[in-house]
C-alpha atoms as a PDB file:
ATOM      1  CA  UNK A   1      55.025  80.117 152.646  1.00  0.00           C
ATOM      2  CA  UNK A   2      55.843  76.751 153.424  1.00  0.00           C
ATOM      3  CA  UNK A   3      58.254  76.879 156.508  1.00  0.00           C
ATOM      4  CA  UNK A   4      59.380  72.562 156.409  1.00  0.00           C
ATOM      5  CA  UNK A   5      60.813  73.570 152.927  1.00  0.00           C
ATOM      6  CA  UNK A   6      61.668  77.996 153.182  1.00  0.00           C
ATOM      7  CA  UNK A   7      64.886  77.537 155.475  1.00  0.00           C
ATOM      8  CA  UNK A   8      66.173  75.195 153.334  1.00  0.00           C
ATOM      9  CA  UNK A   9      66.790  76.723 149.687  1.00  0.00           C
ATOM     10  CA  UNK A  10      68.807  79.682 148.446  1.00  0.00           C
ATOM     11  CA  UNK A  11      69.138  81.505 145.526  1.00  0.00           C
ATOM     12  CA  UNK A  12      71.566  81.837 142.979  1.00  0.00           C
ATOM     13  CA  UNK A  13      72.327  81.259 139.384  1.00  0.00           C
ATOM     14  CA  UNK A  14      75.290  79.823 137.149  1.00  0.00           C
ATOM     15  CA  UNK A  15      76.492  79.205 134.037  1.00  0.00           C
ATOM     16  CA  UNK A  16      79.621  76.852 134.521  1.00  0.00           C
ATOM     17  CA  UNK A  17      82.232  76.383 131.146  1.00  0.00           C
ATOM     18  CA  UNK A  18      84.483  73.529 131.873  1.00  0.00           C
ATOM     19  CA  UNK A  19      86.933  73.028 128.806  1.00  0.00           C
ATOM     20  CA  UNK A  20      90.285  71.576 128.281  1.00  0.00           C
ATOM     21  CA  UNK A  21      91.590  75.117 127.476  1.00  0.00           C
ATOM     22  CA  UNK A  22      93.050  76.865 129.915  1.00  0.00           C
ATOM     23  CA  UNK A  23      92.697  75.528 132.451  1.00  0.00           C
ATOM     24  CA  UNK A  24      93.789  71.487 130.571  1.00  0.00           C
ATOM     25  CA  UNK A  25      91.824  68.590 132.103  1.00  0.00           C
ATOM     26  CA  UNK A  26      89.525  65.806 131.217  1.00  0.00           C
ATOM     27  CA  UNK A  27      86.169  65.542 131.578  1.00  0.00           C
ATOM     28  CA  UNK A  28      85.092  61.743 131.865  1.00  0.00           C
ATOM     29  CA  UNK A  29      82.419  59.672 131.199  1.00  0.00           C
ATOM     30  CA  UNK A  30      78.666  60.254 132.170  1.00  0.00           C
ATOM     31  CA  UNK A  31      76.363  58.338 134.872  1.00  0.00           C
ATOM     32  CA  UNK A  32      72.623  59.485 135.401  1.00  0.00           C
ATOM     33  CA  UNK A  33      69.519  58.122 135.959  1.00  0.00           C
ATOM     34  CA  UNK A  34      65.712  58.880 136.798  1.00  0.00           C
ATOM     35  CA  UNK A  35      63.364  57.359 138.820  1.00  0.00           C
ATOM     36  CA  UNK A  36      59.695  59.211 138.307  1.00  0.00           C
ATOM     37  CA  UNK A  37      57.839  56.867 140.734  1.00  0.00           C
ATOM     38  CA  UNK A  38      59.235  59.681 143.367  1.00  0.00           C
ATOM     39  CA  UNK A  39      58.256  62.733 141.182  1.00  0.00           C
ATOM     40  CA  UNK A  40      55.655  63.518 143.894  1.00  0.00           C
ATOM     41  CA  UNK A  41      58.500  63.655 146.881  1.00  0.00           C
ATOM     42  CA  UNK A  42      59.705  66.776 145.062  1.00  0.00           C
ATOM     43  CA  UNK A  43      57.301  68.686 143.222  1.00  0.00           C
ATOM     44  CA  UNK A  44      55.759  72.551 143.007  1.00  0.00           C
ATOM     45  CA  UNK A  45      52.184  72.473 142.136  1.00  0.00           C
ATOM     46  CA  UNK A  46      49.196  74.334 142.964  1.00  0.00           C
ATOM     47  CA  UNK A  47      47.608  74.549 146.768  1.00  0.00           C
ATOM     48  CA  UNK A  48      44.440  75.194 147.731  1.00  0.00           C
ATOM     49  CA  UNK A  49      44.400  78.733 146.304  1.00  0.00           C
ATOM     50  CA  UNK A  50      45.440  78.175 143.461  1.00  0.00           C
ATOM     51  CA  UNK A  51      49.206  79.325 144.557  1.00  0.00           C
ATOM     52  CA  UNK A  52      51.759  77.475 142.688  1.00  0.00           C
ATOM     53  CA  UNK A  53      53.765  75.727 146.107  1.00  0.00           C
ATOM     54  CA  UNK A  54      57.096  73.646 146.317  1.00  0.00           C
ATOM     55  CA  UNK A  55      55.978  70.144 148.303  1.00  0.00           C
ATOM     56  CA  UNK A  56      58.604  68.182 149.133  1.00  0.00           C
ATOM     57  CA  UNK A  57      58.365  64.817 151.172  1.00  0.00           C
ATOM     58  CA  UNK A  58      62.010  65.189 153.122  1.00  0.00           C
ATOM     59  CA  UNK A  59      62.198  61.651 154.681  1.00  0.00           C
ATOM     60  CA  UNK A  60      61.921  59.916 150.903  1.00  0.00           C
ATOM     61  CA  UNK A  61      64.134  62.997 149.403  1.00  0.00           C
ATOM     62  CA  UNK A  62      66.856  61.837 152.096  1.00  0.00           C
ATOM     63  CA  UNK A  63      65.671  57.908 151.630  1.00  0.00           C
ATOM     64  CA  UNK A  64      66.206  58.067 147.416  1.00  0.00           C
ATOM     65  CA  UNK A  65      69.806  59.934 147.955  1.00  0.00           C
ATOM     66  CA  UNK A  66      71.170  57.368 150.390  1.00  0.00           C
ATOM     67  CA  UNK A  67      69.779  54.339 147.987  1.00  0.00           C
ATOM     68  CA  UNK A  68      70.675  55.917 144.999  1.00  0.00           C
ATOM     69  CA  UNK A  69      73.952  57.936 145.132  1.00  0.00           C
ATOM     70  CA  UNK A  70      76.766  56.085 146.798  1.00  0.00           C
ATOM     71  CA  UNK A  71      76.262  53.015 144.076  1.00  0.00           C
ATOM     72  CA  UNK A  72      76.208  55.894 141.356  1.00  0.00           C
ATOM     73  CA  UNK A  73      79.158  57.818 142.661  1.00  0.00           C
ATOM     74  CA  UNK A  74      81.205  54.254 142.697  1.00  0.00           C
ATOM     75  CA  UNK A  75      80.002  53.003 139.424  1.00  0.00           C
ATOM     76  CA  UNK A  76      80.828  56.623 138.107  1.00  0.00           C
ATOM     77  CA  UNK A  77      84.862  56.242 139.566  1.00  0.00           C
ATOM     78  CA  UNK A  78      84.651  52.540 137.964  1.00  0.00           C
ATOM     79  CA  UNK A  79      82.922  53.693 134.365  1.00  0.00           C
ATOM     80  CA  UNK A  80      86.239  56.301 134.341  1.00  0.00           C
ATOM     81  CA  UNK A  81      88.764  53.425 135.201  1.00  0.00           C
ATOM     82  CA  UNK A  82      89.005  54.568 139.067  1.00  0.00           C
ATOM     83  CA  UNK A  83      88.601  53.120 142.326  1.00  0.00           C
ATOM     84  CA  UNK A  84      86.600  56.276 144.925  1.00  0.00           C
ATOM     85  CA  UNK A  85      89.756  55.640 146.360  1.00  0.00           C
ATOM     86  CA  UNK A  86      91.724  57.504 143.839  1.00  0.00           C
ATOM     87  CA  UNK A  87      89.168  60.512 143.773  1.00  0.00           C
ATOM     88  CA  UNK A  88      90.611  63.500 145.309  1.00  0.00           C
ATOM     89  CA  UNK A  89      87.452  65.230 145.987  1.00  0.00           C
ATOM     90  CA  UNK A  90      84.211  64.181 145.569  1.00  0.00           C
ATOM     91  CA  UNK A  91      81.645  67.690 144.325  1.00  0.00           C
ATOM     92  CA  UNK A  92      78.530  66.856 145.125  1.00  0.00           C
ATOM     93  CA  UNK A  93      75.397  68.731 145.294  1.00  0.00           C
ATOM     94  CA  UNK A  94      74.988  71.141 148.322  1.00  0.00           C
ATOM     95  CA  UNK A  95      71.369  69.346 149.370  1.00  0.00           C
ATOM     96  CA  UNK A  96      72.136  70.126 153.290  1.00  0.00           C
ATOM     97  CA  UNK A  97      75.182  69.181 155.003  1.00  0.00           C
ATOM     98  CA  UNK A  98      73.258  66.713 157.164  1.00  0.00           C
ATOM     99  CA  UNK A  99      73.079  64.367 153.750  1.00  0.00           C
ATOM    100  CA  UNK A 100      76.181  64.872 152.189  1.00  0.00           C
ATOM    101  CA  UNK A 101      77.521  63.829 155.943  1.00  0.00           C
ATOM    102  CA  UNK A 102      75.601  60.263 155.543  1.00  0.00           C
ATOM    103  CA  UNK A 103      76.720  59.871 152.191  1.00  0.00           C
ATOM    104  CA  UNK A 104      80.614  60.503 153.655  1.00  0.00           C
ATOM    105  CA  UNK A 105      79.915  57.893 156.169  1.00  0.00           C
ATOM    106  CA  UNK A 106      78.296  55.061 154.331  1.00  0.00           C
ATOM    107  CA  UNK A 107      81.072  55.373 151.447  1.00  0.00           C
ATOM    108  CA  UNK A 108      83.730  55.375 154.883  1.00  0.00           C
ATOM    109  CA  UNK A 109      85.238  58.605 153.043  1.00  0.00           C
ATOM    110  CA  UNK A 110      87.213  61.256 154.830  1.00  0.00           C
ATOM    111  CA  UNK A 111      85.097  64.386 155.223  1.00  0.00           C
ATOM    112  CA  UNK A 112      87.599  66.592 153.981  1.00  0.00           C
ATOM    113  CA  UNK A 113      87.320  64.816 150.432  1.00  0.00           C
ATOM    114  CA  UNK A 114      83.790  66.172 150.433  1.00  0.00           C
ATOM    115  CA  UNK A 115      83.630  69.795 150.824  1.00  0.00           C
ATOM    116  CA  UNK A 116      80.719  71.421 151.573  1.00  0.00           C
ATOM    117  CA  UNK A 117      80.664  75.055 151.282  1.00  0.00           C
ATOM    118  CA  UNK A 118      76.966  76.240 151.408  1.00  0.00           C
ATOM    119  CA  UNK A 119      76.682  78.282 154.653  1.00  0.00           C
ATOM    120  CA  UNK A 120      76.223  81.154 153.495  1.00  0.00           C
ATOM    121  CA  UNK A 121      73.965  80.246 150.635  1.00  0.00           C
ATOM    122  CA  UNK A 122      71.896  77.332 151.544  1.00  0.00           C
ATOM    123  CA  UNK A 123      70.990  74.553 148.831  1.00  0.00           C
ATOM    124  CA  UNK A 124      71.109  76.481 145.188  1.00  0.00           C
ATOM    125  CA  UNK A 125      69.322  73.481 143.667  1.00  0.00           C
ATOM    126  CA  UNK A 126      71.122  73.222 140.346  1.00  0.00           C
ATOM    127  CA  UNK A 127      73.896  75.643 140.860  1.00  0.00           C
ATOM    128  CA  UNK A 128      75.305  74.301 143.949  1.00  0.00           C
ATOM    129  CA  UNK A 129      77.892  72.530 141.995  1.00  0.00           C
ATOM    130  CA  UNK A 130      78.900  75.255 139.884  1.00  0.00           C
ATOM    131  CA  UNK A 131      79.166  77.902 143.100  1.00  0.00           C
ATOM    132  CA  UNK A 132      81.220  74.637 144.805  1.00  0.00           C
ATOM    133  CA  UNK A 133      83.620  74.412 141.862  1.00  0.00           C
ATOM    134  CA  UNK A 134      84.036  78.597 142.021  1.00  0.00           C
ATOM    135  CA  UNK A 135      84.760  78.562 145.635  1.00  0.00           C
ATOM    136  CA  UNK A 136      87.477  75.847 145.393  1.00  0.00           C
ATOM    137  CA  UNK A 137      88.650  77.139 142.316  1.00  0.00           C
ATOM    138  CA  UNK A 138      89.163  80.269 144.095  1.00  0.00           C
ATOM    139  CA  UNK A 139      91.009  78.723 146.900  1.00  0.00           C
ATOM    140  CA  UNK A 140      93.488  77.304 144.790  1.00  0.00           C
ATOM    141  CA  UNK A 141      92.149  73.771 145.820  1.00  0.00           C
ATOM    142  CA  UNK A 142      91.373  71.974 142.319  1.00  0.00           C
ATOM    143  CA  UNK A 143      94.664  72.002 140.666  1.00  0.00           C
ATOM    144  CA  UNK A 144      95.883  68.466 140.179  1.00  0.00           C
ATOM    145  CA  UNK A 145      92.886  67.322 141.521  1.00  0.00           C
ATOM    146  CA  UNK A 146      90.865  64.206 139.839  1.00  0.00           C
ATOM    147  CA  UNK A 147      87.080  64.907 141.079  1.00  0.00           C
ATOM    148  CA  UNK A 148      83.730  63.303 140.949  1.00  0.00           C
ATOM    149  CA  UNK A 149      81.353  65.591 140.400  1.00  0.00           C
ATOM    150  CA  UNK A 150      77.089  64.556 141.086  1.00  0.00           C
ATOM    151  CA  UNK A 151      74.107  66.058 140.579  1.00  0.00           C
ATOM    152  CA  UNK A 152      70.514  64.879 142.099  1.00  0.00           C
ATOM    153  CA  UNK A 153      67.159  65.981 143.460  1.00  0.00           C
ATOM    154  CA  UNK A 154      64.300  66.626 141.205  1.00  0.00           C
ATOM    155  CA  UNK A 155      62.650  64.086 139.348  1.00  0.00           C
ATOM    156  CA  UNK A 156      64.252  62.004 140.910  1.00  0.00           C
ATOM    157  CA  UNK A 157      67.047  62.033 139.153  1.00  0.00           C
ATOM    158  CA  UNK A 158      70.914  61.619 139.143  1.00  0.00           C
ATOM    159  CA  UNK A 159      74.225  62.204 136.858  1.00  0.00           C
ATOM    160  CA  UNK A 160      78.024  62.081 137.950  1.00  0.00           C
ATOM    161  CA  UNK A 161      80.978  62.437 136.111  1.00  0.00           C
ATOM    162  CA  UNK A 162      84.909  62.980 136.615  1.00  0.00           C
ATOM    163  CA  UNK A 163      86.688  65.770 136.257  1.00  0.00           C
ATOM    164  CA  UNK A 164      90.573  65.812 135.614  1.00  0.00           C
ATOM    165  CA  UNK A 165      91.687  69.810 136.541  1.00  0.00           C
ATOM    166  CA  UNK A 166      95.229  69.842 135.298  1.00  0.00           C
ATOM    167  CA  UNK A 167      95.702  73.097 136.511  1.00  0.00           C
ATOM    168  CA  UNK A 168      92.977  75.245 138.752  1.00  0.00           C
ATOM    169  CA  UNK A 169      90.089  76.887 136.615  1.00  0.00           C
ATOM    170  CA  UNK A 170      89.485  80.446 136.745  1.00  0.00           C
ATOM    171  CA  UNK A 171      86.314  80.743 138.714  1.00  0.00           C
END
């Protein structure tokens, strides 16, 4: 019912497997964080009816991701012995391509080391990663490829890691 916030969300599900058989990789070490003093930014609770409602605050959504995730995606590369400019691609959370663009330009990276693949699906909240990974995976485009995968959005919270694919995953 809420039209600011409708347009914005798909729907899908995943369950995403990432091993070193097979497919052979690495999967690296872990950043994350939380920051509840924004909890309310991004939050479903009741309105006046009673009617359980998503209410989300996009201006401090957009704020939190551009203070929070470029110094997490760099101290991610750095906590797995990398430089962002030795990540391949960078698989980040589909939020809307309008953020993921402003992340590309304050870290000066080149677009095409940031794909972003949700036009026909919208932002799939916690499986926008996982439908990323399939759709490159079924392109052929993650063989070889050292990525930085992050997460964030409700909470607020964050978490990035690297991911070595040695050869491309079966999606």
């Amino acid at each position: 019912a809420d039209r600011g916030t409708s347009p914005l969300f798909g729907d899908g599900a995943a369950a995403t497997w990432i091993s070193r058989a097979g497919a052979g990789g690495q999967i690296g070490l872990f950043t994350f964080g939380t920051d509840g003093a924004g909890a309310r930014n991004l939050i479903v609770e009741p309105d006046a009816d009673g009617v359980r409602c998503l209410s989300m605050n996009g201006r401090a959504i957009f704020e939190f991701m551009l203070e929070r995730i470029p110094s997490d995606l760099e101290r991610c590369a750095e906590s797995n012995g990398l430089t962002t400019d030795e990540i391949d691609l960078f698989l980040l959370h589909q939020a809307s391509a309008h953020m993921l663009g402003y992340v590309t330009k304050r870290m000066k990276l080149d677009p095409e080391r940031v794909p972003i693949r949700m036009q026909d699906t919208g932002n799939l909240v916690s499986s926008s990663i996982p439908f990323l990974i399939a759709r490159l995976a079924g392109q052929g485009d993650l063989a070889g490829k050292t990525t930085l995968l992050s997460g964030f959005g409700v909470g607020l919270s964050w978490a990035s890691t690297v991911v070595r694919f040695d050869a491309n995953p079966i999606a």
